[in-house]
PDB file of N, CA and C in Angstrom:
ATOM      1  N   UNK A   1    -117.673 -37.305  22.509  1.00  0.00           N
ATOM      2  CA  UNK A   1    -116.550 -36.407  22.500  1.00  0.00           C
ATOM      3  C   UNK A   1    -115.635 -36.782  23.668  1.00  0.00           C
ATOM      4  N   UNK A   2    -114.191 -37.008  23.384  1.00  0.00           N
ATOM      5  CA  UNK A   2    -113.609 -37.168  24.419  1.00  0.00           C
ATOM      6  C   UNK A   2    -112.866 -36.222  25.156  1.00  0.00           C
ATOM      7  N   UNK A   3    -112.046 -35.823  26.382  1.00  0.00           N
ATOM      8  CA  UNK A   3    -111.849 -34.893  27.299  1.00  0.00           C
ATOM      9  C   UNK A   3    -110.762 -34.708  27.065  1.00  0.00           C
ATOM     10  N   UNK A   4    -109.914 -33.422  26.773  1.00  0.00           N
ATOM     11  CA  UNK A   4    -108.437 -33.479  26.279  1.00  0.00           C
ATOM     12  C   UNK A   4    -108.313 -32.733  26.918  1.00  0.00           C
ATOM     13  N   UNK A   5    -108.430 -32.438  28.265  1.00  0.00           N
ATOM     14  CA  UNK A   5    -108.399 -32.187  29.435  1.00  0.00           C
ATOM     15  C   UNK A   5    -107.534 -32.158  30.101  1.00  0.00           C
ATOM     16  N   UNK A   6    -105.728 -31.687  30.318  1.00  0.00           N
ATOM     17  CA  UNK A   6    -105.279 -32.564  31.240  1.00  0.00           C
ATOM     18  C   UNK A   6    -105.833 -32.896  32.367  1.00  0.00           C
ATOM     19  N   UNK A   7    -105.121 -33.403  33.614  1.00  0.00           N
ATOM     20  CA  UNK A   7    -105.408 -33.982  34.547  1.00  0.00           C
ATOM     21  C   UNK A   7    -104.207 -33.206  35.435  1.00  0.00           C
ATOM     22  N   UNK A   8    -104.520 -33.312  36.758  1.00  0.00           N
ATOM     23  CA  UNK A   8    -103.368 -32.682  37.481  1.00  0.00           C
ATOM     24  C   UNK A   8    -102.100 -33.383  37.694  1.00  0.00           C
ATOM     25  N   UNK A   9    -102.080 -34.160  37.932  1.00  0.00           N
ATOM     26  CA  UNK A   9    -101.010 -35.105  37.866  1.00  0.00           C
ATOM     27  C   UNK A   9    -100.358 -34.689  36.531  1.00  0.00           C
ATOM     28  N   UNK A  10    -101.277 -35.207  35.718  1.00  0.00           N
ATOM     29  CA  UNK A  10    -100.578 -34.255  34.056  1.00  0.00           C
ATOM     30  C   UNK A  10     -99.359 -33.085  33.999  1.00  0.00           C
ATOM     31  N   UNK A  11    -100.486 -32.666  34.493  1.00  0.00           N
ATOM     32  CA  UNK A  11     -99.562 -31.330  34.499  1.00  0.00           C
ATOM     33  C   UNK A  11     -98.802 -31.190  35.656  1.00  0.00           C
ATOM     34  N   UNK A  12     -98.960 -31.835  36.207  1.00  0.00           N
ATOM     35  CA  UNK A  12     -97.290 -31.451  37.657  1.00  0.00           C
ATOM     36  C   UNK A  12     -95.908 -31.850  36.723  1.00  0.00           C
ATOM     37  N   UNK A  13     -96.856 -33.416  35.908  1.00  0.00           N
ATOM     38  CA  UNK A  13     -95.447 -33.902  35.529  1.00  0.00           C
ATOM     39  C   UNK A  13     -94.955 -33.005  34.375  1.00  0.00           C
ATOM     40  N   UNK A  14     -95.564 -32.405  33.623  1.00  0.00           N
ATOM     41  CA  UNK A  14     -95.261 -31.622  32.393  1.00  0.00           C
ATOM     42  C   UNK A  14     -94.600 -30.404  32.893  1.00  0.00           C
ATOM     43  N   UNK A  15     -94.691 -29.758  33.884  1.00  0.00           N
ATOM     44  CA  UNK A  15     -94.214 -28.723  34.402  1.00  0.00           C
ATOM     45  C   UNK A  15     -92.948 -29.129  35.248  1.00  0.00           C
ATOM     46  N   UNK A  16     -92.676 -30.504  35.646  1.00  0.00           N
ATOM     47  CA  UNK A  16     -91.601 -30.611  36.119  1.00  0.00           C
ATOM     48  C   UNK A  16     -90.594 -31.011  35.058  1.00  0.00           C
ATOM     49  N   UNK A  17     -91.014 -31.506  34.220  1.00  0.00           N
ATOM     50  CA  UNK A  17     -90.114 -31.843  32.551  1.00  0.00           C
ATOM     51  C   UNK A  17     -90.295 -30.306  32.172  1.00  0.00           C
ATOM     52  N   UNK A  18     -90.776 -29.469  32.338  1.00  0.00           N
ATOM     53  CA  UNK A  18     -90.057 -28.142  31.614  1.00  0.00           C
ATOM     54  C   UNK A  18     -89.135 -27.565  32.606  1.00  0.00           C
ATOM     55  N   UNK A  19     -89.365 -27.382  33.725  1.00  0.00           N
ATOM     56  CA  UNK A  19     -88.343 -26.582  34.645  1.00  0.00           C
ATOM     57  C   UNK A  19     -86.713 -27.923  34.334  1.00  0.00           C
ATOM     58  N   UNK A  20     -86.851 -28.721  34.327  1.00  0.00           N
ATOM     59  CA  UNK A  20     -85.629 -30.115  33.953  1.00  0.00           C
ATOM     60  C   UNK A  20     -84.998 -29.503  32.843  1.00  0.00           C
ATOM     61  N   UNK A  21     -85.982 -29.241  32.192  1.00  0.00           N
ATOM     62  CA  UNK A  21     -85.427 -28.823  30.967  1.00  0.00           C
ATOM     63  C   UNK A  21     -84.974 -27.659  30.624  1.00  0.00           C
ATOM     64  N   UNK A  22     -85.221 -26.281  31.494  1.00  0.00           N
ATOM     65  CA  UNK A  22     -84.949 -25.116  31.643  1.00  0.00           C
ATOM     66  C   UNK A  22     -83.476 -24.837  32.262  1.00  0.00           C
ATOM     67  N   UNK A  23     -83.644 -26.222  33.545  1.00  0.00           N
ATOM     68  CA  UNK A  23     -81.950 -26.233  33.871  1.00  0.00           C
ATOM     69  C   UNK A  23     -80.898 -26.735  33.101  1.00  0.00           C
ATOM     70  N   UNK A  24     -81.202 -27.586  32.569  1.00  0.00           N
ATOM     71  CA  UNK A  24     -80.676 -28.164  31.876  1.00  0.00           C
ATOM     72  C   UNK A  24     -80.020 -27.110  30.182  1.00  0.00           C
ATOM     73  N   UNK A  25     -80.620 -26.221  29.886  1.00  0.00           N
ATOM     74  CA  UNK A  25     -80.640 -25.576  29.061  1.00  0.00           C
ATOM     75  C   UNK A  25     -79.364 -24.324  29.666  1.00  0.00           C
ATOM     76  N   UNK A  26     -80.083 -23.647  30.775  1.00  0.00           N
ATOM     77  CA  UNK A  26     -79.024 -22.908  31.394  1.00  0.00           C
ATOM     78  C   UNK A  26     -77.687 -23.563  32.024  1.00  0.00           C
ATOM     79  N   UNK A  27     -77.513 -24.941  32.386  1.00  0.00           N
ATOM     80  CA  UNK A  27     -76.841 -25.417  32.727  1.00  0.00           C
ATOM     81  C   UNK A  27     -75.473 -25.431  31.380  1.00  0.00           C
ATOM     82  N   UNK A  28     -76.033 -25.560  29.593  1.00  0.00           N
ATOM     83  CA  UNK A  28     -75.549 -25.957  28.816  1.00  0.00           C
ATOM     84  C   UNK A  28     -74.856 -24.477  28.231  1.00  0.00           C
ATOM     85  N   UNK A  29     -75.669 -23.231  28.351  1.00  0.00           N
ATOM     86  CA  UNK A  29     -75.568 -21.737  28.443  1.00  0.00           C
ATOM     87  C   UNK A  29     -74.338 -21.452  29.071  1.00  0.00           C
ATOM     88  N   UNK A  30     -74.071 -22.265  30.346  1.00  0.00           N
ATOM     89  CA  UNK A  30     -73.157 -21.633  31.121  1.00  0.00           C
ATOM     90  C   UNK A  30     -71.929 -22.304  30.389  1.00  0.00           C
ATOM     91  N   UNK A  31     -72.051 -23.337  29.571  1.00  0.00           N
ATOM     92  CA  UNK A  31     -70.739 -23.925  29.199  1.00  0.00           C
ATOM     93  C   UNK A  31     -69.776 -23.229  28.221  1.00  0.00           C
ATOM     94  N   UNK A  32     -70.982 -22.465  27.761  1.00  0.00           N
ATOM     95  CA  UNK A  32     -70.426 -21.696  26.480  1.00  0.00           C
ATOM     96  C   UNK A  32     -69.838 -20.015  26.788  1.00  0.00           C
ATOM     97  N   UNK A  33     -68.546 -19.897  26.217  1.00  0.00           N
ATOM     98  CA  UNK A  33     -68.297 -18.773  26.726  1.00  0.00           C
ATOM     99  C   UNK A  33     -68.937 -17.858  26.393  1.00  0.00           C
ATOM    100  N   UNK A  34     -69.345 -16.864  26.636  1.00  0.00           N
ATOM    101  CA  UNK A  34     -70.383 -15.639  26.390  1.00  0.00           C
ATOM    102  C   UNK A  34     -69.089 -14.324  25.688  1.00  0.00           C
ATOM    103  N   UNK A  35     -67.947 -14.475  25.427  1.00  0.00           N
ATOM    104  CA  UNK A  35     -67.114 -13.628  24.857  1.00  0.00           C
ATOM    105  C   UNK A  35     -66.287 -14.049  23.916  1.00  0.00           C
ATOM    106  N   UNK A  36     -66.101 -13.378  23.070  1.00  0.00           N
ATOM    107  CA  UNK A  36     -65.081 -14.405  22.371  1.00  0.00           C
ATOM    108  C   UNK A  36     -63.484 -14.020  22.984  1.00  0.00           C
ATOM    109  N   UNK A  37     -62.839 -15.081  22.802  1.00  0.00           N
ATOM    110  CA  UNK A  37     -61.601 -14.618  23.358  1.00  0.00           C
ATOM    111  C   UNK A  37     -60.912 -13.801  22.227  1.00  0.00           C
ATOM    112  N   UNK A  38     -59.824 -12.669  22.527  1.00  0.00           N
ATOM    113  CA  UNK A  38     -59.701 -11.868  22.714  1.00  0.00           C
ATOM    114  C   UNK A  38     -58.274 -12.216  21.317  1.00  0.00           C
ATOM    115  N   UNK A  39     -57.750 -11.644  20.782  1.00  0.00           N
ATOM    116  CA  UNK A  39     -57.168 -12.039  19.083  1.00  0.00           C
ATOM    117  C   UNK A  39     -55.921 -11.900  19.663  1.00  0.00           C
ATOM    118  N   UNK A  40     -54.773 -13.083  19.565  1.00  0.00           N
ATOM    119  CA  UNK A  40     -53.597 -13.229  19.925  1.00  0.00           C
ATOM    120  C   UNK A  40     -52.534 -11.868  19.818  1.00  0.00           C
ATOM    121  N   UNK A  41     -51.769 -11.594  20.327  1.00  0.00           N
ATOM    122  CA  UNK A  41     -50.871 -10.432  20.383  1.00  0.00           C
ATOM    123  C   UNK A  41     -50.139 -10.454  19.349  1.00  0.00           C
ATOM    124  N   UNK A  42     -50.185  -9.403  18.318  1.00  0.00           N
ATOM    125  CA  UNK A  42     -48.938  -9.241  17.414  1.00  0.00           C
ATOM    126  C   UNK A  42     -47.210  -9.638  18.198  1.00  0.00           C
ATOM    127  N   UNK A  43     -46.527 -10.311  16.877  1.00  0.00           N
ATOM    128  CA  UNK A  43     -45.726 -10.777  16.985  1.00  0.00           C
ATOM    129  C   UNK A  43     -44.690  -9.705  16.140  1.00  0.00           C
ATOM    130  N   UNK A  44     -44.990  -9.447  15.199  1.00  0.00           N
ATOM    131  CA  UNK A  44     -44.055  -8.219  14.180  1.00  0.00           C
ATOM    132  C   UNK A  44     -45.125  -7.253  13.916  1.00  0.00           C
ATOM    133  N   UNK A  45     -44.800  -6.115  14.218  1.00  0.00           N
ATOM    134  CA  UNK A  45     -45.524  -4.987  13.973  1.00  0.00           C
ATOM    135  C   UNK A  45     -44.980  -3.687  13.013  1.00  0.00           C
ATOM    136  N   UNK A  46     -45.881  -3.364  12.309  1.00  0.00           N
ATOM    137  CA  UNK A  46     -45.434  -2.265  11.494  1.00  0.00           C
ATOM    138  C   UNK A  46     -44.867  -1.145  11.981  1.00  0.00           C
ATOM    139  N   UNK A  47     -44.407  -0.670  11.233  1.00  0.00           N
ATOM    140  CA  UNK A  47     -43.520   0.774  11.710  1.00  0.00           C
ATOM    141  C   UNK A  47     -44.562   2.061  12.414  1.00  0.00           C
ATOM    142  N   UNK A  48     -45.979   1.657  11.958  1.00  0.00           N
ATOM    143  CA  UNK A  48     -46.524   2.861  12.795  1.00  0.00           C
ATOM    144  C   UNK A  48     -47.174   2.186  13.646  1.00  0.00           C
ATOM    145  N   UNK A  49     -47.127   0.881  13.912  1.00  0.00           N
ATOM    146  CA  UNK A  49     -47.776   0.097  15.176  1.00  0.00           C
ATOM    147  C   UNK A  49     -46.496   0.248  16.530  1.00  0.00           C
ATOM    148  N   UNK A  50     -45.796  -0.119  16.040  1.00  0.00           N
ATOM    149  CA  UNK A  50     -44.628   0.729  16.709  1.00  0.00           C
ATOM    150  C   UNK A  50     -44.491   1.595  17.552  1.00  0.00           C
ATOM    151  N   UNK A  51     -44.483   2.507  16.716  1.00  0.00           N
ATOM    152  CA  UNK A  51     -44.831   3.643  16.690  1.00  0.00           C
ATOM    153  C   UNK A  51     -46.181   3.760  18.166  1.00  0.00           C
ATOM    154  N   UNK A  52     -47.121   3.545  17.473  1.00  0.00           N
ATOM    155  CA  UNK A  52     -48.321   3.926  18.890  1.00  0.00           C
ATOM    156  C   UNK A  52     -48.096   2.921  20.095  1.00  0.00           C
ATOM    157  N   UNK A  53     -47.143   1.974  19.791  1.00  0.00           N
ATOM    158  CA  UNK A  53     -46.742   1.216  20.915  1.00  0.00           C
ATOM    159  C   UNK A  53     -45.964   2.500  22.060  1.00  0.00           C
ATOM    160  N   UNK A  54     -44.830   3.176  21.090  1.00  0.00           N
ATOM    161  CA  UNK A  54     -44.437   3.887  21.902  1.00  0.00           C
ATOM    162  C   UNK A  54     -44.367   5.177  22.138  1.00  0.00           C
ATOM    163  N   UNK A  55     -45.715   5.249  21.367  1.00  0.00           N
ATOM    164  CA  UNK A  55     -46.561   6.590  21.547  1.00  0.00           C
ATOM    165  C   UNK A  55     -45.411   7.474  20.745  1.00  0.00           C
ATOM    166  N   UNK A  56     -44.836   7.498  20.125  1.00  0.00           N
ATOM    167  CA  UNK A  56     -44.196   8.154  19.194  1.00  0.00           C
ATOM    168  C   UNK A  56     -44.772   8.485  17.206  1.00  0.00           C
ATOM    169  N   UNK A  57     -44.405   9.556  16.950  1.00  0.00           N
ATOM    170  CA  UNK A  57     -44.688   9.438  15.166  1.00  0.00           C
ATOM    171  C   UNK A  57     -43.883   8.451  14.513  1.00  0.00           C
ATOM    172  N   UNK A  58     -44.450   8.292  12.795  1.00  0.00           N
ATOM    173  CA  UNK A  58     -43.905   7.131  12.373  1.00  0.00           C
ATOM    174  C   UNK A  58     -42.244   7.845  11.677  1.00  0.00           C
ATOM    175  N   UNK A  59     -42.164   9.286  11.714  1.00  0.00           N
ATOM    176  CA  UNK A  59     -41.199   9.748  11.167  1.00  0.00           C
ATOM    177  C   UNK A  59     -40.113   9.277  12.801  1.00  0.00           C
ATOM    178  N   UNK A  60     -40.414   9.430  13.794  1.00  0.00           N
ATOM    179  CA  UNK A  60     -39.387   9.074  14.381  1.00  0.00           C
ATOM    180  C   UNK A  60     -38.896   7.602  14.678  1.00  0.00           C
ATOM    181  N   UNK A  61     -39.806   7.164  14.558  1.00  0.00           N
ATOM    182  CA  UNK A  61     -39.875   5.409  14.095  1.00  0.00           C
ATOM    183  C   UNK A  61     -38.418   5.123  12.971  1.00  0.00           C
ATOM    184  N   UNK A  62     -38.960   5.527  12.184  1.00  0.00           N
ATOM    185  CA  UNK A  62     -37.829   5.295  10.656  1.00  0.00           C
ATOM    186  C   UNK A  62     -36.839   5.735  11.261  1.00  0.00           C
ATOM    187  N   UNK A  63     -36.248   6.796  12.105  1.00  0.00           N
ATOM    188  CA  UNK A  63     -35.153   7.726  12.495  1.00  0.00           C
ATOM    189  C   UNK A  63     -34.292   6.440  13.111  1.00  0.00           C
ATOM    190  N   UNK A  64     -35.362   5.622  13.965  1.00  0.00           N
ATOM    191  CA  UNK A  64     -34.981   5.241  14.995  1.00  0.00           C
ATOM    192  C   UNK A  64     -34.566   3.414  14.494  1.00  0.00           C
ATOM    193  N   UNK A  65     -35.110   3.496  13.485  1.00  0.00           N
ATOM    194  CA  UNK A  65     -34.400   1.724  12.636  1.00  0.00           C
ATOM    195  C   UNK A  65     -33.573   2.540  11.789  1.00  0.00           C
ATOM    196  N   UNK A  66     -33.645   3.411  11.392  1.00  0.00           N
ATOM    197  CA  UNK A  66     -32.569   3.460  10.433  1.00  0.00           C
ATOM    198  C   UNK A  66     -31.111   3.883  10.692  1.00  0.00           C
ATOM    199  N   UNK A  67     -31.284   4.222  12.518  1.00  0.00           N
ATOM    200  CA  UNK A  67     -29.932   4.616  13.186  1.00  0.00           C
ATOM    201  C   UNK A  67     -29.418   3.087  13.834  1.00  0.00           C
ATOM    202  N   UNK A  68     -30.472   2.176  13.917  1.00  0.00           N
ATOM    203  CA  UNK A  68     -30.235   0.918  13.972  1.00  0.00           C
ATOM    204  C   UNK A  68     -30.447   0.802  15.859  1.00  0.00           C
ATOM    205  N   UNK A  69     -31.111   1.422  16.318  1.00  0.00           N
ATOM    206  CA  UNK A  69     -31.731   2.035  17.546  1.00  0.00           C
ATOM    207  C   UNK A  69     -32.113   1.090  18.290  1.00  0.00           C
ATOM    208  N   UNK A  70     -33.266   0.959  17.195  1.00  0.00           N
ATOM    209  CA  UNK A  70     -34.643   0.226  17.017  1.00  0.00           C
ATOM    210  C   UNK A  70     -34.520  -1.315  15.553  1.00  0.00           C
ATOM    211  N   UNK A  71     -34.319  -2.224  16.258  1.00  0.00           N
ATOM    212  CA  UNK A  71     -33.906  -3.349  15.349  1.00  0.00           C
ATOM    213  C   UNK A  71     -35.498  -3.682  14.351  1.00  0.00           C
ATOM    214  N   UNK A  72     -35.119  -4.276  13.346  1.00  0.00           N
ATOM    215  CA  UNK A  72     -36.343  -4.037  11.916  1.00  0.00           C
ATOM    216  C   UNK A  72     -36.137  -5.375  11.227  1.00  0.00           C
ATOM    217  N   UNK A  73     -36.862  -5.986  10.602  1.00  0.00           N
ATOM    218  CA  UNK A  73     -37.036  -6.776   9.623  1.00  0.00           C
ATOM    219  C   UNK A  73     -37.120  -6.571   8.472  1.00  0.00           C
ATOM    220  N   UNK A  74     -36.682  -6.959   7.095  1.00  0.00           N
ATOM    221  CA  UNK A  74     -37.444  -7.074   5.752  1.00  0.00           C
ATOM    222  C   UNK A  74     -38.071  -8.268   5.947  1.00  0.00           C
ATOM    223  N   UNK A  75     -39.124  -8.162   5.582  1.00  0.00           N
ATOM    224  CA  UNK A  75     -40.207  -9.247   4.757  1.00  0.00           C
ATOM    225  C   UNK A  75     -40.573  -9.148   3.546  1.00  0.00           C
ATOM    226  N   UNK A  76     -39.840  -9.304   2.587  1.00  0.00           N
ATOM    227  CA  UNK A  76     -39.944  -9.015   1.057  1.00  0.00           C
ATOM    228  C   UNK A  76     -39.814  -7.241   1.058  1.00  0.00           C
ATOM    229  N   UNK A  77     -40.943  -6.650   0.691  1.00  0.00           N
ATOM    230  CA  UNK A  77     -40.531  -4.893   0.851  1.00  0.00           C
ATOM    231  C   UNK A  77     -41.081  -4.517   1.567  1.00  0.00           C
ATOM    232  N   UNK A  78     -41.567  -5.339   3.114  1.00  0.00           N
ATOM    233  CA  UNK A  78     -42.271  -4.636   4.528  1.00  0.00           C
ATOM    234  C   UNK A  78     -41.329  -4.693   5.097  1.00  0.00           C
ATOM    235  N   UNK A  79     -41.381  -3.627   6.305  1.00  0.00           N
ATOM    236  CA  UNK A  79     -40.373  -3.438   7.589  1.00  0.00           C
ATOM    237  C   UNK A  79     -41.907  -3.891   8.619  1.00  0.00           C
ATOM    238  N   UNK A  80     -40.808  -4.977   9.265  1.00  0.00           N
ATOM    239  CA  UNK A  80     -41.428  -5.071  10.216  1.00  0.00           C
ATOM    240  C   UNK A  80     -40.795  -5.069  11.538  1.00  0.00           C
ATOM    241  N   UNK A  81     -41.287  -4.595  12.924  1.00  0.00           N
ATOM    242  CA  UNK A  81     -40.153  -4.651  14.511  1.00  0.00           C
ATOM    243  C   UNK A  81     -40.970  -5.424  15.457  1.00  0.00           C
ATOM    244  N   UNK A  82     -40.010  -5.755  15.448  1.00  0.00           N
ATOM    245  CA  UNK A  82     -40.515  -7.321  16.651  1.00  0.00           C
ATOM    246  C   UNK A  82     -41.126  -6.511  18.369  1.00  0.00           C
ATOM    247  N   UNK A  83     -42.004  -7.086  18.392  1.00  0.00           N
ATOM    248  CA  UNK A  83     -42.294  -6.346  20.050  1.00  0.00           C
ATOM    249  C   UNK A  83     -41.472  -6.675  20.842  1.00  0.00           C
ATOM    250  N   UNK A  84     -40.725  -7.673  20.833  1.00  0.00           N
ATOM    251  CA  UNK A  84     -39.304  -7.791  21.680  1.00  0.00           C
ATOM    252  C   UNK A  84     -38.601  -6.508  21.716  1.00  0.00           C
ATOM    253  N   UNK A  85     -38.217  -6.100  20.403  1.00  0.00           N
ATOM    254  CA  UNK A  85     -37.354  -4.551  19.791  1.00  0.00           C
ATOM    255  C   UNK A  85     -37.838  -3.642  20.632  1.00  0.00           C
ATOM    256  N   UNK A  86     -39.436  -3.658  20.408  1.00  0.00           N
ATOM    257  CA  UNK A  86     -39.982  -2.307  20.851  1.00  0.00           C
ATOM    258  C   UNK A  86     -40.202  -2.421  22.705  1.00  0.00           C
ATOM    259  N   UNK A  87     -39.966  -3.517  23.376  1.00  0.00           N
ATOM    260  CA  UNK A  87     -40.005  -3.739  25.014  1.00  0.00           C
ATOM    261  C   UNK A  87     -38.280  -3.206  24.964  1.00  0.00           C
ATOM    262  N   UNK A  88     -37.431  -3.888  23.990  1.00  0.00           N
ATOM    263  CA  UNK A  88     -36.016  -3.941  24.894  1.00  0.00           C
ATOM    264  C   UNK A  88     -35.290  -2.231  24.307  1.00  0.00           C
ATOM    265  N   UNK A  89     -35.984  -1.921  23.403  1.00  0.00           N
ATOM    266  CA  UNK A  89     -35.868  -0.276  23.228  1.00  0.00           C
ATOM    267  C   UNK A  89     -36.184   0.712  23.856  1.00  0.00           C
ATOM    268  N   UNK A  90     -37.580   0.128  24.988  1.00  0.00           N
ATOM    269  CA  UNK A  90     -38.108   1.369  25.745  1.00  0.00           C
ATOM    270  C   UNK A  90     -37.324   1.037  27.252  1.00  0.00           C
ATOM    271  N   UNK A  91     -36.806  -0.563  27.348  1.00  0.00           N
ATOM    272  CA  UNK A  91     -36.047  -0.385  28.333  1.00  0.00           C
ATOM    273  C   UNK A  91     -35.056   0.197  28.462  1.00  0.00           C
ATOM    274  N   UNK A  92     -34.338   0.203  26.826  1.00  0.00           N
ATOM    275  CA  UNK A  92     -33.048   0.873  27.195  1.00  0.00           C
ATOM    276  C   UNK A  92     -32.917   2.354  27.414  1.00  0.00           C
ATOM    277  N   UNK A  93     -33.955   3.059  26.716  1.00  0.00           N
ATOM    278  CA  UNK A  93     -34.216   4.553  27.162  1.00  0.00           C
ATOM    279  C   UNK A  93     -34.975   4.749  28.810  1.00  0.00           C
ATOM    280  N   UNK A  94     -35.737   3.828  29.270  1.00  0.00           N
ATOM    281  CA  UNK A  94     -36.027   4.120  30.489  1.00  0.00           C
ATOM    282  C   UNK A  94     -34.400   3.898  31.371  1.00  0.00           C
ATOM    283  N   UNK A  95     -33.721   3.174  31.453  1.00  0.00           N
ATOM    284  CA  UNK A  95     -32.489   2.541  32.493  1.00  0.00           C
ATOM    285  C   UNK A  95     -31.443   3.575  31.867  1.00  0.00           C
ATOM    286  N   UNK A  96     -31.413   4.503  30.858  1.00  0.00           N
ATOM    287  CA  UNK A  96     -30.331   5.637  30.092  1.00  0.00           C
ATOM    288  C   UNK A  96     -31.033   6.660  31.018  1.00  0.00           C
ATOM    289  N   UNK A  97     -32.152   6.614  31.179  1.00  0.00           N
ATOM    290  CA  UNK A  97     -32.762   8.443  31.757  1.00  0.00           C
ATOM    291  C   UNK A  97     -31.935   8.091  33.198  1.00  0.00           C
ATOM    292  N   UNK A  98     -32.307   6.798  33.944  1.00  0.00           N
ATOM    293  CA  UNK A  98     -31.666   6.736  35.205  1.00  0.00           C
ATOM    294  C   UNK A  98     -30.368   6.689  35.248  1.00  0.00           C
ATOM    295  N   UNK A  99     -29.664   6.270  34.606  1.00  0.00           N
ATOM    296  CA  UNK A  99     -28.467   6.611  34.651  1.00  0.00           C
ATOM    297  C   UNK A  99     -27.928   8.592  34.601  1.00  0.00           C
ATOM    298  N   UNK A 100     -28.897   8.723  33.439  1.00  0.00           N
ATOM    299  CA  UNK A 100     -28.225  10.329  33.253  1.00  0.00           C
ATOM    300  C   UNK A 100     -28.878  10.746  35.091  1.00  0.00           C
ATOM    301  N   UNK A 101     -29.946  10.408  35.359  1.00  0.00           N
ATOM    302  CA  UNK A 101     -30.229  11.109  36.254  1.00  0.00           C
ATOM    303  C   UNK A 101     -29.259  10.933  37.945  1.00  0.00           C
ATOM    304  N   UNK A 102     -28.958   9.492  37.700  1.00  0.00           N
ATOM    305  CA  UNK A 102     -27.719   9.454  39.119  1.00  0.00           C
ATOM    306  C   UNK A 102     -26.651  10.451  39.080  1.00  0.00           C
ATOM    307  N   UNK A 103     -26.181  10.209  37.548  1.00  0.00           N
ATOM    308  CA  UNK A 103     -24.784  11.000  37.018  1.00  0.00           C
ATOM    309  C   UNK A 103     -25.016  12.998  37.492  1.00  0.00           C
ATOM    310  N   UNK A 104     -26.240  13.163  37.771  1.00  0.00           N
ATOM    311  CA  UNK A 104     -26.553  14.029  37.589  1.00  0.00           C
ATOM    312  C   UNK A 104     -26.438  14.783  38.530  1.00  0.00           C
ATOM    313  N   UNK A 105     -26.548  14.038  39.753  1.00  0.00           N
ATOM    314  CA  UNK A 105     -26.899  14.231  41.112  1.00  0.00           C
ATOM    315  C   UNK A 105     -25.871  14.200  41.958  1.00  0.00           C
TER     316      UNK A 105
END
């Protein structure tokens, strides 16, 4: 019968090929992002995305493209507003309050 035994030497080296290999493993772990990145920013948004953009209802939404306020798209029979619209719309009501409010004073 023969001895299938390791030997110490054996096993130093087998245990140093697993820890090699353990770094090596976490080393390859770390390459990979652990999140996925995060889903590109709407570019045209619907009338009630809009809408919760600017924390407003979708009835004042419509009020507000259809007074031509708030600039809109057709896309066949969707309305869609560009987040440009909805940044350069809330600027213009934020820089109107300051104005009423200098005028005021």
């Amino acid at each position: 019968m023969t001895n299938t035994t390791p030997s110490v030497a054996e096993l130093v080296t087998m245990v140093a090929n697993l820890a090699q290999a353990l770094a090596e493993l976490d080393r390859h772990k770390a390459a990979i992002p652990t999140q996925p990145s995060p889903p590109p920013e709407r570019v045209l948004l619907t009338v009630e995305e809009a809408g919760q953009q600017l924390r407003i209802g979708k009835t004042k939404m419509y009020e507000l493209v259809k007074s031509g306020e708030l600039e809109s798209v057709l896309i066949g029979r969707l309305r869609r507003i560009h987040i440009d619209s909805v940044k350069a719309y809330a600027s213009r009501i934020v820089e109107q309050r300051k104005r009423d409010l200098d005028t005021a004073a």
